[in-house]
N, C-alpha and C. Protein backbone atom coordinates (compact mmCIF):
# COMPACT_ATOMS: atom_id res chain seq x y z
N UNK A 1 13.89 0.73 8.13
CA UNK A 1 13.38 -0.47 7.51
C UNK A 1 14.55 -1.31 7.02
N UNK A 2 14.26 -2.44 7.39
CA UNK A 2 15.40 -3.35 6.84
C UNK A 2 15.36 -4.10 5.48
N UNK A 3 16.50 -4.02 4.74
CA UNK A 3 16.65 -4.34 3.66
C UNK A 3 15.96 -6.15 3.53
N UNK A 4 15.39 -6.01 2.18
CA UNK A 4 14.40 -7.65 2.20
C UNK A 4 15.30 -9.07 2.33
N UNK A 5 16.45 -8.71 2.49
CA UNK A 5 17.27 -10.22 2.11
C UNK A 5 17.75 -10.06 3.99
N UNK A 6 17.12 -9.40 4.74
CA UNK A 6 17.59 -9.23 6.14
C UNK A 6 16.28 -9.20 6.65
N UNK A 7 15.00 -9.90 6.51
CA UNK A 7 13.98 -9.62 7.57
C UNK A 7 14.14 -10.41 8.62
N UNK A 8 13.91 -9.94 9.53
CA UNK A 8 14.12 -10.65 11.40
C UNK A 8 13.62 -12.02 11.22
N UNK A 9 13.90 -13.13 11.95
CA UNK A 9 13.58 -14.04 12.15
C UNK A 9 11.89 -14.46 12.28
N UNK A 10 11.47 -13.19 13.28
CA UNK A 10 9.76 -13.38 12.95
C UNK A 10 9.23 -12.61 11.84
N UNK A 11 9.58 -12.16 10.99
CA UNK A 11 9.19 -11.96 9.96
C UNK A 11 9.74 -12.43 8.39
N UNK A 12 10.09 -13.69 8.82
CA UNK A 12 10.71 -13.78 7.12
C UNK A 12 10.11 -14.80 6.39
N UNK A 13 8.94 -14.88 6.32
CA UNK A 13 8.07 -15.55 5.73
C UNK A 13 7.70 -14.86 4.46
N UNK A 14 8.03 -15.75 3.58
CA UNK A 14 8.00 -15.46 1.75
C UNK A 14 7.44 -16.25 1.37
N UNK A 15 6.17 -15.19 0.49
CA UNK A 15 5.18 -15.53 -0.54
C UNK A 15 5.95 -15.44 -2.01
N UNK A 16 6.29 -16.18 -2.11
CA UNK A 16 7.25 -15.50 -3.89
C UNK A 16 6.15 -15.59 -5.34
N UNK A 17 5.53 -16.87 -4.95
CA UNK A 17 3.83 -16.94 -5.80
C UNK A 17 2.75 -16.61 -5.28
N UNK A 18 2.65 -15.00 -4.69
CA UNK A 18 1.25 -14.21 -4.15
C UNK A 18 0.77 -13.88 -5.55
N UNK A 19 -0.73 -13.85 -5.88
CA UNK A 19 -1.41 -13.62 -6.84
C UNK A 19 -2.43 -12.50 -6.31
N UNK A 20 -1.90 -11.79 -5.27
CA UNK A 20 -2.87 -10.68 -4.85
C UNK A 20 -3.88 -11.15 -3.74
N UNK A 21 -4.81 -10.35 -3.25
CA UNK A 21 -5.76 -10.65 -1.97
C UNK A 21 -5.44 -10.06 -0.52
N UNK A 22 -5.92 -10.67 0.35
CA UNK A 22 -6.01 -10.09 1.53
C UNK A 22 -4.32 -10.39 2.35
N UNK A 23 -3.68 -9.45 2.99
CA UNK A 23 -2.82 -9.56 3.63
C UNK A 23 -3.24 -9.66 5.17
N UNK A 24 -2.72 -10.16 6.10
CA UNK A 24 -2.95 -9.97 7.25
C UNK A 24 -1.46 -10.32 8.37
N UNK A 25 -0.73 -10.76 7.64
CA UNK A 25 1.09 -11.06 8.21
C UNK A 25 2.17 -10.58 7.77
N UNK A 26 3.09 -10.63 8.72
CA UNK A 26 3.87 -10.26 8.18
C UNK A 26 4.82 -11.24 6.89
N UNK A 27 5.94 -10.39 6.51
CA UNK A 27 6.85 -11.07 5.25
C UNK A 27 6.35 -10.28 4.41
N UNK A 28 7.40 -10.93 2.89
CA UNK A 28 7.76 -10.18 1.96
C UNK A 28 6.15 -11.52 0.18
N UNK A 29 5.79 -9.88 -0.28
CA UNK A 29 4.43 -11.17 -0.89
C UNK A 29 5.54 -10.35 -2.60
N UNK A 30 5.63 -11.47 -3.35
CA UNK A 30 5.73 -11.65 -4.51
C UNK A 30 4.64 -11.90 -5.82
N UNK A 31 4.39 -10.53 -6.70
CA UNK A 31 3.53 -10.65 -7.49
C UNK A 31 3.78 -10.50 -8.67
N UNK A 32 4.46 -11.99 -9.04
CA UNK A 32 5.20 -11.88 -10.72
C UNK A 32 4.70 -11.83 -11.69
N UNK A 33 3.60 -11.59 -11.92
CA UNK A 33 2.73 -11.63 -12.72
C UNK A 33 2.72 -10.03 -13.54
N UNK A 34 2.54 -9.05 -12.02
CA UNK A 34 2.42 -7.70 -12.50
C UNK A 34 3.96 -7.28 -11.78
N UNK A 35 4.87 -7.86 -11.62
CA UNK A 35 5.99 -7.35 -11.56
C UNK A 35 6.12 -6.59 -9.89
N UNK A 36 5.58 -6.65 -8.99
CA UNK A 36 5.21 -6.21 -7.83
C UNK A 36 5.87 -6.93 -6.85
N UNK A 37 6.16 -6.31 -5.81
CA UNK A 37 6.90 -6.75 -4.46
C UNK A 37 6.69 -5.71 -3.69
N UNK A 38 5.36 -6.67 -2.34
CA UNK A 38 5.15 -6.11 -0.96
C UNK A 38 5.97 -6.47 0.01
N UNK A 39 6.34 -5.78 0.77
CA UNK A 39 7.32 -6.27 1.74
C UNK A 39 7.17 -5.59 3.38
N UNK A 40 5.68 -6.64 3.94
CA UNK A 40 5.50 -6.13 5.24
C UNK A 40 6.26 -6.42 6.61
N UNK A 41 6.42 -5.63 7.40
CA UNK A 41 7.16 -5.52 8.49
C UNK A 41 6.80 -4.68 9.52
N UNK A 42 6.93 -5.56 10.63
CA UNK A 42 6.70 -4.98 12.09
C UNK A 42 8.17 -3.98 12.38
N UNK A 43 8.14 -2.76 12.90
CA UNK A 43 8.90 -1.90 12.88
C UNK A 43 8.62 -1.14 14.25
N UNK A 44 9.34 -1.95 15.72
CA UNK A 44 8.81 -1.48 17.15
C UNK A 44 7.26 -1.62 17.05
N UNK A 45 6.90 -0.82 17.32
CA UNK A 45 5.02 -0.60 17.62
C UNK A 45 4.43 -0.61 16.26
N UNK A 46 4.98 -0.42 15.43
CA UNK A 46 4.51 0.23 14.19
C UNK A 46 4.17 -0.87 13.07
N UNK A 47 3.65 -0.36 11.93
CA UNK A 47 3.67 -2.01 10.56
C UNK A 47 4.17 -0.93 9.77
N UNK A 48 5.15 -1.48 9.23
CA UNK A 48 5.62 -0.67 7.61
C UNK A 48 5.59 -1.61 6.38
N UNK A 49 5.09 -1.05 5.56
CA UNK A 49 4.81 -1.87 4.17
C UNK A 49 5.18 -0.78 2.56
N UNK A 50 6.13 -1.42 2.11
CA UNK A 50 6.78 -1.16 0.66
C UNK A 50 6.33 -1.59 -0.48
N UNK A 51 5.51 -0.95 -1.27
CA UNK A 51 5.51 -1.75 -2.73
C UNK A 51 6.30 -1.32 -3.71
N UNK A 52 6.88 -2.07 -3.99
CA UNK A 52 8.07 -2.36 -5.09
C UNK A 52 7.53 -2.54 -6.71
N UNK A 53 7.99 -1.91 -7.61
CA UNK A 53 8.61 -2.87 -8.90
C UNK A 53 9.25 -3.81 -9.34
N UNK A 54 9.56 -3.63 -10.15
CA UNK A 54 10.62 -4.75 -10.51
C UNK A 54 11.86 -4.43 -10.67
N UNK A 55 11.89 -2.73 -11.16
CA UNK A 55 13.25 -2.50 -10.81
C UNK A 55 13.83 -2.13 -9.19
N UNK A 56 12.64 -2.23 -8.31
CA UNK A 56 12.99 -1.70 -6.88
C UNK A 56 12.80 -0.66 -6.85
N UNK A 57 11.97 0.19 -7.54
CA UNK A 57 11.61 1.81 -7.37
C UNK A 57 10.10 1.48 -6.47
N UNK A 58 10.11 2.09 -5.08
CA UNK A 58 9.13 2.31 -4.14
C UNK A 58 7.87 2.91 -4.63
N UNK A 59 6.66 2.24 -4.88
CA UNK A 59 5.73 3.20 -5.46
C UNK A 59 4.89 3.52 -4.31
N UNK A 60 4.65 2.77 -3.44
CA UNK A 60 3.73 3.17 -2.41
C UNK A 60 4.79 2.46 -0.71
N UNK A 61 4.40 3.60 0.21
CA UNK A 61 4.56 3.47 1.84
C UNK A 61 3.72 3.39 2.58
N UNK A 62 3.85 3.22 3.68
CA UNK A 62 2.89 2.79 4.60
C UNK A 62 2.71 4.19 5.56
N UNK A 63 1.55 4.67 6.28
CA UNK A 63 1.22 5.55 6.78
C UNK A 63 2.31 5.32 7.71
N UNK A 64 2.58 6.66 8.45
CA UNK A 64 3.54 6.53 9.67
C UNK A 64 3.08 6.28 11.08
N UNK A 65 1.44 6.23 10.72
CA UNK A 65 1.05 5.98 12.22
C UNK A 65 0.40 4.50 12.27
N UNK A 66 0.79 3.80 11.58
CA UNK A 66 -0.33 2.20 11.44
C UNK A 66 0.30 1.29 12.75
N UNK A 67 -0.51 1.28 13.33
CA UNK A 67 0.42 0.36 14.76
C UNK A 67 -0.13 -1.16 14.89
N UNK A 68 0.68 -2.20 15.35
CA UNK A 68 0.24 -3.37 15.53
C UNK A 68 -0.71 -3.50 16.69
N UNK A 69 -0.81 -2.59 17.30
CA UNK A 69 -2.15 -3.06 18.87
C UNK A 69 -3.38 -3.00 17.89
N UNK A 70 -3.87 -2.63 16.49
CA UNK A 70 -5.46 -2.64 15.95
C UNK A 70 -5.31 -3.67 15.29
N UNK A 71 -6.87 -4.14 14.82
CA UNK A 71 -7.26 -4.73 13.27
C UNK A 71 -6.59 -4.10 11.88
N UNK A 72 -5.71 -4.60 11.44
CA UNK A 72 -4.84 -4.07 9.81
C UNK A 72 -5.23 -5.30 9.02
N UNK A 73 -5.51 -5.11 7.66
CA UNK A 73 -5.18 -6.03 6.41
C UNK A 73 -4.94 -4.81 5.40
N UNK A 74 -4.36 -5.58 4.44
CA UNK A 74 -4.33 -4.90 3.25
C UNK A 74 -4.71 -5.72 2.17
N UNK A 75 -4.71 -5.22 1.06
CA UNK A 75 -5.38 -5.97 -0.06
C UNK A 75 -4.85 -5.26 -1.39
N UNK A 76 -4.36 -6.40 -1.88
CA UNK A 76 -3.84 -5.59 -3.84
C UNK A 76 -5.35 -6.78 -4.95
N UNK A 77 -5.96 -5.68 -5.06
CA UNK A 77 -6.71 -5.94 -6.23
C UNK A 77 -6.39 -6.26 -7.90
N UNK A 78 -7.14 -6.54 -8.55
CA UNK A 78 -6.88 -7.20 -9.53
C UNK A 78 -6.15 -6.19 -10.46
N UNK A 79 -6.69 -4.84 -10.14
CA UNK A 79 -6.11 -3.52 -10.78
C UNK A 79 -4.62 -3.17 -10.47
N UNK A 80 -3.84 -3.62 -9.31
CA UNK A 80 -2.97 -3.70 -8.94
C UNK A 80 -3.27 -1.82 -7.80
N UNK A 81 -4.40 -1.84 -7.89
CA UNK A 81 -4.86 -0.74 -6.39
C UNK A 81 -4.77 -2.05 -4.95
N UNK A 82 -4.03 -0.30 -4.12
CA UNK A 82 -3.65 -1.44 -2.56
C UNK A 82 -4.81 -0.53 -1.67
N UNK A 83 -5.35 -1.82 -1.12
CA UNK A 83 -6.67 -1.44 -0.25
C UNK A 83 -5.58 -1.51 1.00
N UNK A 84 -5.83 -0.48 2.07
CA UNK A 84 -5.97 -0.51 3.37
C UNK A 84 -7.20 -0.38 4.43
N UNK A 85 -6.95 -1.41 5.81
CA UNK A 85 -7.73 -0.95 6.45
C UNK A 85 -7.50 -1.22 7.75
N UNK A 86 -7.33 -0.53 8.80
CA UNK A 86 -7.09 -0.09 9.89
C UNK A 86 -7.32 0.37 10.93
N UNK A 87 -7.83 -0.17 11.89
CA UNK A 87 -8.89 -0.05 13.02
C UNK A 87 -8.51 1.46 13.70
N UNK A 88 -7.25 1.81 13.81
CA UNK A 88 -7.29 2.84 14.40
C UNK A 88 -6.76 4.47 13.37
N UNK A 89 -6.63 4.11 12.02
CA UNK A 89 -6.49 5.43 11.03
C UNK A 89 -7.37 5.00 10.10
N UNK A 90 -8.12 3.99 9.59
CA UNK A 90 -9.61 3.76 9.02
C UNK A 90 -8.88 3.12 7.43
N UNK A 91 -9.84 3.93 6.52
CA UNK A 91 -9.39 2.81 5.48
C UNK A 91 -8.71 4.02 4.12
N UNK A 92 -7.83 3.23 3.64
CA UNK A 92 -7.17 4.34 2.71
C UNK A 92 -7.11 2.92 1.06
N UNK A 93 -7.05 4.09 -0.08
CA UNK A 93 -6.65 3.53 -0.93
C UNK A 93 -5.76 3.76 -1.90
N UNK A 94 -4.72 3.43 -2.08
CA UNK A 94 -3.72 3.67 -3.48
C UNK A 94 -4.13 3.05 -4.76
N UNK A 95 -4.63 3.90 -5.37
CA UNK A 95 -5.29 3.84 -7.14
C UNK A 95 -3.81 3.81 -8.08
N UNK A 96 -3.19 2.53 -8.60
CA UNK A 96 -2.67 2.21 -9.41
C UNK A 96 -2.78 2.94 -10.80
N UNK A 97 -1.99 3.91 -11.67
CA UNK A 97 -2.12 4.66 -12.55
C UNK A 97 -0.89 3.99 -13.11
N UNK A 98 -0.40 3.06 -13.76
CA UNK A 98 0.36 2.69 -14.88
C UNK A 98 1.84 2.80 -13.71
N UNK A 99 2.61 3.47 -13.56
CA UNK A 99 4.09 3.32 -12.80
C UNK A 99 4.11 4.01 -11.43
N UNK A 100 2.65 4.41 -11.08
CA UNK A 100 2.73 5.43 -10.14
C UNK A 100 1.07 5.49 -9.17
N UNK A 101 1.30 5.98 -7.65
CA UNK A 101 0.05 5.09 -7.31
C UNK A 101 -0.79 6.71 -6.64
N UNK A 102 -2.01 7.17 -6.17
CA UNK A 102 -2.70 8.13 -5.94
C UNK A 102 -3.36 7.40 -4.51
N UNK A 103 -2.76 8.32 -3.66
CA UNK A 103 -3.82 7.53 -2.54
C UNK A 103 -4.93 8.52 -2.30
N UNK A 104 -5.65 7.86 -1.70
CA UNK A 104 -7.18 8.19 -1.18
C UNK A 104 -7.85 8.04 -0.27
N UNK A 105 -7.83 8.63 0.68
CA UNK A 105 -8.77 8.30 2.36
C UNK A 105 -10.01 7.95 1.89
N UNK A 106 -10.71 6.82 2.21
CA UNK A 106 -11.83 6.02 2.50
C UNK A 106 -12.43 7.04 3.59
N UNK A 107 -13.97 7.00 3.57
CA UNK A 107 -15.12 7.52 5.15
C UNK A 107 -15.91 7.06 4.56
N UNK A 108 -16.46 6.47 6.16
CA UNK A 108 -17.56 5.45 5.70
C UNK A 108 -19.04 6.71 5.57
N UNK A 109 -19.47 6.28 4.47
CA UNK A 109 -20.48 6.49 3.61
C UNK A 109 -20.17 7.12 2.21
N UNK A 110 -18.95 7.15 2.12
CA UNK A 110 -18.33 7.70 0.64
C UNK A 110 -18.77 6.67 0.20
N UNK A 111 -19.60 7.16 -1.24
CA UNK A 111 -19.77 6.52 -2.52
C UNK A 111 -18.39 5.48 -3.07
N UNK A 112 -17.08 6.24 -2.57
CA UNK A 112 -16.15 5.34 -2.90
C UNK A 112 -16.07 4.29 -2.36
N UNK A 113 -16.84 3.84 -1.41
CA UNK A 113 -16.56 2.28 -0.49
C UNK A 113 -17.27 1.45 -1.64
N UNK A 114 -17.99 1.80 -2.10
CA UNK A 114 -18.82 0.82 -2.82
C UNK A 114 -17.85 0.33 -3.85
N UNK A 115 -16.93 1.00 -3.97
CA UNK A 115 -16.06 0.21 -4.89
C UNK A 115 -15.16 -0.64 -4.12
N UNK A 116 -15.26 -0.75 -2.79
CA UNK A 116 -14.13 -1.87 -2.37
C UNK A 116 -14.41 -3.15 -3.00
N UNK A 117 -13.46 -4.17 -3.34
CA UNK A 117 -13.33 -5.54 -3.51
C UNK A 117 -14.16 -6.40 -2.15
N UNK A 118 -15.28 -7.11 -3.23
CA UNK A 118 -16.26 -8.06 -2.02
C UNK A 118 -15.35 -8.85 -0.97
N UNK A 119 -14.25 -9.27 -1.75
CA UNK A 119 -13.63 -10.21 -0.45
C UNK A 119 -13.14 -9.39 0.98
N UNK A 120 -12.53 -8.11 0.43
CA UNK A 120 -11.81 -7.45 1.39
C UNK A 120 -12.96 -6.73 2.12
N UNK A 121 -13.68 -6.50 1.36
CA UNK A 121 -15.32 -5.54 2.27
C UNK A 121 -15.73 -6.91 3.44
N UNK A 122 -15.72 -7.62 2.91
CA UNK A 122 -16.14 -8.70 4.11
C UNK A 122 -15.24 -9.04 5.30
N UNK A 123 -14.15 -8.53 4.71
CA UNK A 123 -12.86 -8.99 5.97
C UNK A 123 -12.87 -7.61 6.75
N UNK A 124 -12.95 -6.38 6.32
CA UNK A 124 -13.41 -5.17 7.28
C UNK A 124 -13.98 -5.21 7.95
N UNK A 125 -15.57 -5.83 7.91
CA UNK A 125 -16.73 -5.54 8.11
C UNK A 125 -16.86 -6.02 9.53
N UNK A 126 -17.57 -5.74 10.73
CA UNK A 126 -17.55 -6.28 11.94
C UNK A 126 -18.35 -7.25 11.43
């Protein structure tokens, strides 16, 4: 992964005032509010995505198998939890706990979907 002050030419598109929501591109999203920095990137076949602090300590990575041939968005909620979802490894979630994040595989009919965010449930949804 390449360092953020070096993203490739097709990817260096900066959000520096992101206020959270649906991702679907690449670049680096800025969330100064809660002190946060996503920083997505195409990586060969693959998407890799970093969430940052503010001091630059990595709290969450991106699965190692997320590839650009499917449907991907991601989504940081108001809780500062990062929704994934992914046509070909399904939907995962990282639950924000104060400096440190808990992920969680999504299946559809878990009681836990019902907690997805309406905007991002609609952008899943066929």
């Amino acid at each position: 992964m390449q360092r953020i002050s070096k993203l490739s030419s097709d990817q260096d598109t900066l959000y520096p005032f992101w206020h959270g929501g649906i991702i679907k591109h690449f670049g680096l999203y800025t969330f100064q509010k809660k002190g946060l920095e996503l920083e997505v990137q195409k990586n060969n076949d693959l998407i890799e995505f970093k969430l940052k602090n503010k001091k630059g300590k990595i709290l969450v990575r991106s699965p190692k198998n997320l590839t650009i041939y499917e449907k991907w968005s991601i989504y940081l909620d108001k809780k500062s939890n990062i929704w994934l979802h992914s046509s070909d490894i399904g939907n995962l979630e990282w639950i924000c706990n104060k400096d440190s994040y808990q992920k969680r595989i999504l299946k559809d009919g878990d009681e836990e979907l019902a907690g997805i965010p309406e905007e991002f449930k609609m952008e899943i949804e066929p």
